[in-house]
N, C-alpha and C. Protein backbone atom coordinates (compact mmCIF):
# COMPACT_ATOMS: atom_id res chain seq x y z
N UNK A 1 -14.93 1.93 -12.19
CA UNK A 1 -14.51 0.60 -12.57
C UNK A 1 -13.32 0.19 -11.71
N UNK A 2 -13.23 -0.82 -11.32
CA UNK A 2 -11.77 -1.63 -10.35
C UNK A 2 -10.77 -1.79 -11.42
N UNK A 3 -9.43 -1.57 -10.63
CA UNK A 3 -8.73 -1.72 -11.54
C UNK A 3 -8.10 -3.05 -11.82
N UNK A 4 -7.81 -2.95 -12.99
CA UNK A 4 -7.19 -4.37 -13.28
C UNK A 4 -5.85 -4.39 -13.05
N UNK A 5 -5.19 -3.95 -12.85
CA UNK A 5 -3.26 -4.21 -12.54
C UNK A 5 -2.85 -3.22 -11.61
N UNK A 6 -1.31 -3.60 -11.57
CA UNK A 6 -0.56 -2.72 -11.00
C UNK A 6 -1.31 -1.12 -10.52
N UNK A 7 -0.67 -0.80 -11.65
CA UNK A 7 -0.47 0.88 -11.91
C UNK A 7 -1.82 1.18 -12.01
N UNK A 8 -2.98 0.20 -12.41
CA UNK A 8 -4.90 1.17 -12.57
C UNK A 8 -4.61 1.24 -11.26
N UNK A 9 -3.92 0.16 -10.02
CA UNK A 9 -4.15 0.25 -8.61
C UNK A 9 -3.86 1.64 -8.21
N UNK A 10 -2.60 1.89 -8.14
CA UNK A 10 -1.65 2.86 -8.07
C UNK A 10 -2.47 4.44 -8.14
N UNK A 11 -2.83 4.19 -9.55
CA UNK A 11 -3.53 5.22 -9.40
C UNK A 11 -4.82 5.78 -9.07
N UNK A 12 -5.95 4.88 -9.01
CA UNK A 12 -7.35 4.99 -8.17
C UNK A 12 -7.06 5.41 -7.04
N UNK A 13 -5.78 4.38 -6.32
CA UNK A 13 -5.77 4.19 -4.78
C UNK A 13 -5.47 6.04 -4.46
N UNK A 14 -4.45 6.63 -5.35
CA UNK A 14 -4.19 7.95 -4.98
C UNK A 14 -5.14 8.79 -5.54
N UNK A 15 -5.50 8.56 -6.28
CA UNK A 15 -7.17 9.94 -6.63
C UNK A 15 -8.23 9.48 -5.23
N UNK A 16 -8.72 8.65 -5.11
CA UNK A 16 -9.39 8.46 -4.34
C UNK A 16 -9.02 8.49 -2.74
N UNK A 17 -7.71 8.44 -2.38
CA UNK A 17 -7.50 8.45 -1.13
C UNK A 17 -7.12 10.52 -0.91
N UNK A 18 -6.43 10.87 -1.71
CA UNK A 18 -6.67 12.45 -1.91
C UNK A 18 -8.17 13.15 -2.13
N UNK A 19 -9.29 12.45 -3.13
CA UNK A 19 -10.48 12.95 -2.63
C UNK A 19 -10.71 12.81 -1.24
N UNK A 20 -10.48 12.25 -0.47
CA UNK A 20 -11.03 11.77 0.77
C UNK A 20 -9.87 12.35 1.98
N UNK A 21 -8.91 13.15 1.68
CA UNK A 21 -8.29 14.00 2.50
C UNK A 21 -7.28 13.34 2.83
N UNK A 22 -6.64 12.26 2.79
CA UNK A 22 -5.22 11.50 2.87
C UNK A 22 -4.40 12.15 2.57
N UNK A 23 -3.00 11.93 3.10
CA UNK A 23 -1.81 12.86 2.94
C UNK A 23 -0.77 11.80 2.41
N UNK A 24 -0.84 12.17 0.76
CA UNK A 24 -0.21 10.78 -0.03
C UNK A 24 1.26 10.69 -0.43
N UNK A 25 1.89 9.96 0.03
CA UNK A 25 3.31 10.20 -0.36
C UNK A 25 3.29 8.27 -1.60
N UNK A 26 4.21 8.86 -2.70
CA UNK A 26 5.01 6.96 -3.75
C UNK A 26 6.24 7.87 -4.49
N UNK A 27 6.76 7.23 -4.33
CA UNK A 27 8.24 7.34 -4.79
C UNK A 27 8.48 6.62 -6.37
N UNK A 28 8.32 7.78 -7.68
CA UNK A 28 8.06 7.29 -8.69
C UNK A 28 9.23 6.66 -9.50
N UNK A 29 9.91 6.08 -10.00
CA UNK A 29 10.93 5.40 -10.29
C UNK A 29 11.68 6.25 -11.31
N UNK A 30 12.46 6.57 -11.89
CA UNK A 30 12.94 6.86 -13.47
C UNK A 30 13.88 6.16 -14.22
N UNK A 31 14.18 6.92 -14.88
CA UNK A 31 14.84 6.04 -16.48
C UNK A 31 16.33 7.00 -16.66
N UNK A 32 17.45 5.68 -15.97
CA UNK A 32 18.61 6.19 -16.36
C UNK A 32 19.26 5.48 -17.31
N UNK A 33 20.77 5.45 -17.51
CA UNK A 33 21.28 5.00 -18.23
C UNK A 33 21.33 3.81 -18.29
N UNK A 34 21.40 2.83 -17.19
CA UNK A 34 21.01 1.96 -16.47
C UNK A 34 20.00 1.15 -16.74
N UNK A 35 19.17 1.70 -16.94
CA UNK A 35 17.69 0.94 -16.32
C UNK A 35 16.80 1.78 -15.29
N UNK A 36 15.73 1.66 -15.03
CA UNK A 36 14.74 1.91 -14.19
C UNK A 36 15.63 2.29 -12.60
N UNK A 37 15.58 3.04 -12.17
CA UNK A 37 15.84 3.51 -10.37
C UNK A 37 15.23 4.23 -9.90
N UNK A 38 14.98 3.64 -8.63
CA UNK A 38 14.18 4.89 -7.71
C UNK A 38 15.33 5.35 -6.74
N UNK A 39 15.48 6.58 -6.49
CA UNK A 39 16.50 7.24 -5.51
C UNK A 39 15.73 6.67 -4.20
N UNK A 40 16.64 6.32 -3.31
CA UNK A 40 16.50 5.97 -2.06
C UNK A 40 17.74 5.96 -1.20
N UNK A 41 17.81 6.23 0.13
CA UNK A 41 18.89 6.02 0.79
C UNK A 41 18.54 5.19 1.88
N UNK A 42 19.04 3.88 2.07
CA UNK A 42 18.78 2.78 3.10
C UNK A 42 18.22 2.00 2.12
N UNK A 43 17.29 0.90 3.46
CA UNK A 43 17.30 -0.56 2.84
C UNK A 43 16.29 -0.56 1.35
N UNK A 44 16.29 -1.53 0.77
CA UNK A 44 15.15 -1.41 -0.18
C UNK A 44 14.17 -2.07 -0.01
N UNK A 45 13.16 -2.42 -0.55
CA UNK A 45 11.74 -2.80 -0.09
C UNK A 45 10.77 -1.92 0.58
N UNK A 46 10.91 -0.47 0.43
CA UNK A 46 10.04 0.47 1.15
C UNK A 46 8.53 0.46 0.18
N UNK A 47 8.11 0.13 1.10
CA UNK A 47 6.13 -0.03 0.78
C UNK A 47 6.24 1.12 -0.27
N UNK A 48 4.98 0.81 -1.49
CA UNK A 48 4.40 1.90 -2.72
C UNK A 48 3.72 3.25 -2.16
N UNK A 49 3.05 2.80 -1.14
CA UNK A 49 2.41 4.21 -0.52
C UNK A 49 2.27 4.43 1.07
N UNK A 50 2.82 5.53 1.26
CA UNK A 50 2.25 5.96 3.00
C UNK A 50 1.29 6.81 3.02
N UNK A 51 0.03 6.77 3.55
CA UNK A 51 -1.04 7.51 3.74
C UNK A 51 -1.32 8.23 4.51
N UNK A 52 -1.68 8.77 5.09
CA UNK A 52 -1.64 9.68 6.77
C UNK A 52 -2.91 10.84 6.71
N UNK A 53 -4.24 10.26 7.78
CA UNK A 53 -4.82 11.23 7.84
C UNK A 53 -5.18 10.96 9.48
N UNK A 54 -5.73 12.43 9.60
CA UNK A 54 -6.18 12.17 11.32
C UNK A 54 -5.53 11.43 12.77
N UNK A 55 -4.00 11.13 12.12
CA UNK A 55 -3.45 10.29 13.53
C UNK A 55 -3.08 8.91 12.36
N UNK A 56 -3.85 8.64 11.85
CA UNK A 56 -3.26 7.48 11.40
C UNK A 56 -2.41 7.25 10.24
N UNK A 57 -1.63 6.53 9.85
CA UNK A 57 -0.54 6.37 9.17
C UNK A 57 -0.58 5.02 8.52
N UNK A 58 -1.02 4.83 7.38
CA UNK A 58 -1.08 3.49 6.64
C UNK A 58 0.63 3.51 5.17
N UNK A 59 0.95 2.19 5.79
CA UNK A 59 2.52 1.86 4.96
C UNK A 59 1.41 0.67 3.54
N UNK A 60 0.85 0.88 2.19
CA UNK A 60 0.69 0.21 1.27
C UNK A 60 2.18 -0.55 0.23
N UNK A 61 1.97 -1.58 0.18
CA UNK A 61 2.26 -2.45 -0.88
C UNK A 61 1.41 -2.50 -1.79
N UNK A 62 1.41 -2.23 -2.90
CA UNK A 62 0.50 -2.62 -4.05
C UNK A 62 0.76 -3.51 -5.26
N UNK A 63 0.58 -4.69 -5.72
CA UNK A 63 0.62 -5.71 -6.29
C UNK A 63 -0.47 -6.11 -7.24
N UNK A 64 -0.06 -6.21 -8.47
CA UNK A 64 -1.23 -6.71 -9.55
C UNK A 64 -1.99 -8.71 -8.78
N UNK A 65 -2.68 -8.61 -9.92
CA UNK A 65 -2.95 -9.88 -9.08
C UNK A 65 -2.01 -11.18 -9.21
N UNK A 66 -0.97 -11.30 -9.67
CA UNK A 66 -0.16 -12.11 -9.42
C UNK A 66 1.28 -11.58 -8.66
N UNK A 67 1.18 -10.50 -8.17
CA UNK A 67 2.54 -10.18 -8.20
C UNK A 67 3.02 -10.65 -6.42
N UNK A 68 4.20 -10.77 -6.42
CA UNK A 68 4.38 -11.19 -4.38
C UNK A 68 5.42 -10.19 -4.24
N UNK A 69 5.43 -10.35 -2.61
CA UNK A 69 6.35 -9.71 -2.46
C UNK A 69 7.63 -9.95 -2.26
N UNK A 70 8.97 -9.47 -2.43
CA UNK A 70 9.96 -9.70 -2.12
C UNK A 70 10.62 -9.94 -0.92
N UNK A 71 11.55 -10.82 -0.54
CA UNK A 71 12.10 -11.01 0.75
C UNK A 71 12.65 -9.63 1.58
N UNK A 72 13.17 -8.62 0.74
CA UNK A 72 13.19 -6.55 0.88
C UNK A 72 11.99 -6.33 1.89
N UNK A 73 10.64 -6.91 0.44
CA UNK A 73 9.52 -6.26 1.17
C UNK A 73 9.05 -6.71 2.31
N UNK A 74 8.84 -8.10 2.36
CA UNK A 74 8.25 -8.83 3.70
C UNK A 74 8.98 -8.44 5.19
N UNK A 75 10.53 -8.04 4.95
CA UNK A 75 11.00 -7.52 6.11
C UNK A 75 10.38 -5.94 6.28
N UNK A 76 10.79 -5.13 5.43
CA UNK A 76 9.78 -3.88 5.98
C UNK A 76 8.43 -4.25 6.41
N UNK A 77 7.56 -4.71 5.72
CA UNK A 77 6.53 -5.27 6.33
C UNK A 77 6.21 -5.54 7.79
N UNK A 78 7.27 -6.71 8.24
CA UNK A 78 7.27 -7.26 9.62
C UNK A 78 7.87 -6.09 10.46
N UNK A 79 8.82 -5.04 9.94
CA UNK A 79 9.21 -4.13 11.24
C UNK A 79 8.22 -3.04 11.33
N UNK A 80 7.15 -2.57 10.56
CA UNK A 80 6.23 -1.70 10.38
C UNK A 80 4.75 -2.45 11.62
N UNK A 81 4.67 -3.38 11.17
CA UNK A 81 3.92 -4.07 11.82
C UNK A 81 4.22 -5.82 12.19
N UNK A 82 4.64 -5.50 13.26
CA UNK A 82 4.98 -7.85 13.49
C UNK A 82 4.11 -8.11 13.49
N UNK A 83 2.85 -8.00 13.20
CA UNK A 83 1.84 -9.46 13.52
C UNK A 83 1.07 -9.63 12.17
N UNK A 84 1.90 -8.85 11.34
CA UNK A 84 2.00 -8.98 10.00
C UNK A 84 2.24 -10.31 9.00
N UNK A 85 0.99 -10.77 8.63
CA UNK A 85 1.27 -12.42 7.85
C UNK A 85 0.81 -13.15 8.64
N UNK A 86 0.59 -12.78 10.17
CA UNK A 86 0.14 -14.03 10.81
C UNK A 86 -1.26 -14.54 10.88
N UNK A 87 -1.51 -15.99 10.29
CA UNK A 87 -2.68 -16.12 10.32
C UNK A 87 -3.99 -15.95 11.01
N UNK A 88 -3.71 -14.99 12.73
CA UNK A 88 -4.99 -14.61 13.12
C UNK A 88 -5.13 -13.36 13.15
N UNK A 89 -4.16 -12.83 12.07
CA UNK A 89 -4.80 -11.14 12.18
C UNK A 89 -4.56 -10.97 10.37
N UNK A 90 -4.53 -11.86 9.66
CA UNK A 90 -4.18 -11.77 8.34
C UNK A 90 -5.63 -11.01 7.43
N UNK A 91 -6.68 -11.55 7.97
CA UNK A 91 -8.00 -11.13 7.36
C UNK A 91 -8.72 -10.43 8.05
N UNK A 92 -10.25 -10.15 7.55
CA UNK A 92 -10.97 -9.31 8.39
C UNK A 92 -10.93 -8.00 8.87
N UNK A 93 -11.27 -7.04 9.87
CA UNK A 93 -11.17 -6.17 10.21
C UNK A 93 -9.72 -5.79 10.47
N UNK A 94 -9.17 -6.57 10.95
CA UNK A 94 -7.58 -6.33 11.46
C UNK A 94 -6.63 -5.64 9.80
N UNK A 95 -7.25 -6.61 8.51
CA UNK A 95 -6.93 -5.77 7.43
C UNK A 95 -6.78 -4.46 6.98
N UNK A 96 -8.08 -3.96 7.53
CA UNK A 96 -8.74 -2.21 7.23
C UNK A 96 -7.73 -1.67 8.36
N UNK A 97 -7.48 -2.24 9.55
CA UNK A 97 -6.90 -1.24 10.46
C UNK A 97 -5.66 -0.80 10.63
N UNK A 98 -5.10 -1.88 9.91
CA UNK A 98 -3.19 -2.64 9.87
C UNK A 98 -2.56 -1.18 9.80
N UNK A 99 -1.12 -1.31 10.07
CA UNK A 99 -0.43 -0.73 9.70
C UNK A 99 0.29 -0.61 8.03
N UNK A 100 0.73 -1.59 7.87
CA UNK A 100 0.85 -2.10 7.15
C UNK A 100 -0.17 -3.27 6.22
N UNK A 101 0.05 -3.41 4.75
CA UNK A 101 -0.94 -3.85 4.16
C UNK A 101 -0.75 -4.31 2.81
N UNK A 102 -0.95 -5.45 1.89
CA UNK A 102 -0.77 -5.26 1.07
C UNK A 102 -2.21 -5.39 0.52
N UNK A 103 -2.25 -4.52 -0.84
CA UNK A 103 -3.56 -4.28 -1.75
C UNK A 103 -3.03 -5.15 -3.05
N UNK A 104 -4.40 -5.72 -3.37
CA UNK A 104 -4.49 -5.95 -5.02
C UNK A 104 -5.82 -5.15 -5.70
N UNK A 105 -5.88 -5.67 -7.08
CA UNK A 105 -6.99 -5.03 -7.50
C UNK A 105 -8.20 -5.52 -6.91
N UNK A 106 -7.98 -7.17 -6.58
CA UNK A 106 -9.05 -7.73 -6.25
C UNK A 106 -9.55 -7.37 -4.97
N UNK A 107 -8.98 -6.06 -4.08
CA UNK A 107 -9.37 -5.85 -3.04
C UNK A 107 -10.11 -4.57 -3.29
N UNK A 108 -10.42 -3.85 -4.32
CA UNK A 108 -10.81 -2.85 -4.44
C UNK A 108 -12.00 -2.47 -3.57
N UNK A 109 -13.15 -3.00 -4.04
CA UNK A 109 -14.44 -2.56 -3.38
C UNK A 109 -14.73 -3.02 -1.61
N UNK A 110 -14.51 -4.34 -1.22
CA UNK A 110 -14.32 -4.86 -0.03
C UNK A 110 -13.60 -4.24 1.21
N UNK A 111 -12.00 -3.58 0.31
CA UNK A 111 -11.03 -3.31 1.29
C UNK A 111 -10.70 -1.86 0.82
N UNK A 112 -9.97 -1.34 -0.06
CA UNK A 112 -9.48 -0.32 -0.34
C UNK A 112 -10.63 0.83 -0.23
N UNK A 113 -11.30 0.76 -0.53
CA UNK A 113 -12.69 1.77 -0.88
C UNK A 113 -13.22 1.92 0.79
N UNK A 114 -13.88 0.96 1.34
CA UNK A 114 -14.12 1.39 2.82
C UNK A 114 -12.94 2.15 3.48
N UNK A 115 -11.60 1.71 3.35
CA UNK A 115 -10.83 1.88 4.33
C UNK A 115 -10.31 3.52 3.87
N UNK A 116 -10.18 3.49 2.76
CA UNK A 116 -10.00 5.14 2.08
C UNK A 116 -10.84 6.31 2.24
N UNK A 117 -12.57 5.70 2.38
CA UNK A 117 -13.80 6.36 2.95
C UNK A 117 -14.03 6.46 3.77
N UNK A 118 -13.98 5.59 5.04
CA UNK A 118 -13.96 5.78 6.68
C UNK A 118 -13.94 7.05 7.37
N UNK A 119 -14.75 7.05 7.77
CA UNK A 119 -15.19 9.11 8.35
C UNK A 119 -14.33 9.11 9.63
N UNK A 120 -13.70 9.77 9.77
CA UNK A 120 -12.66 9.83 11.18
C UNK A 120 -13.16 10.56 11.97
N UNK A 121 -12.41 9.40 13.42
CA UNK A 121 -13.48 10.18 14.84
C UNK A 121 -13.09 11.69 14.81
């Protein structure tokens, strides 16, 4: 079944990209006194998942279906990949290949699933 939000994303995207031999790194948040933090050192806005199999290296954003990204995120975004957002490499194949990427649920079967399955040269 596709997931419907956030976190069903979150977590398909990592069972299924680990069946398929990906080398999965997300940085899970916790519960301080505070409020919610994720330990990090440097800027914030670092993408939900880095993937890495065979040479290649995918930076994920993952977003329910309303969610955007932050002005944090859109700059990591653009230094991971510049031609990032621009309308002639925004869709299509250039999607599956990106460096960078953002996923929703609604990309499940189309985008996430091929690109997680893809048999490497």
């Amino acid at each position: 079944m596709p997931p419907r939000n956030e976190t069903e994303l979150l977590d398909q995207t990592i069972e299924l990209a680990m069946l398929n031999r990906w080398a999965v790194c997300h940085f899970r948040p916790a519960r301080t006194r505070t409020g919610w933090r994720t330990a990090i050192q440097g800027h914030i806005g670092f993408p939900d998942l880095v993937l890495a199999r065979g040479g290649a290296v995918l930076f994920r954003e993952l977003k329910g279906p309303k969610g955007a990204l932050s002005p944090e995120q859109r700059d990591w975004a653009r230094q991971i990949d510049p031609a990032w957002g621009t309308p002639a490499v925004a869709g299509g194949a250039h999607r599956i290949h990106s460096t960078f990427d953002l996923w929703r649920p609604s990309d499940w079967t189309d985008l996430i699933v091929p690109t997680l399955t893809a048999r490497t040269s």
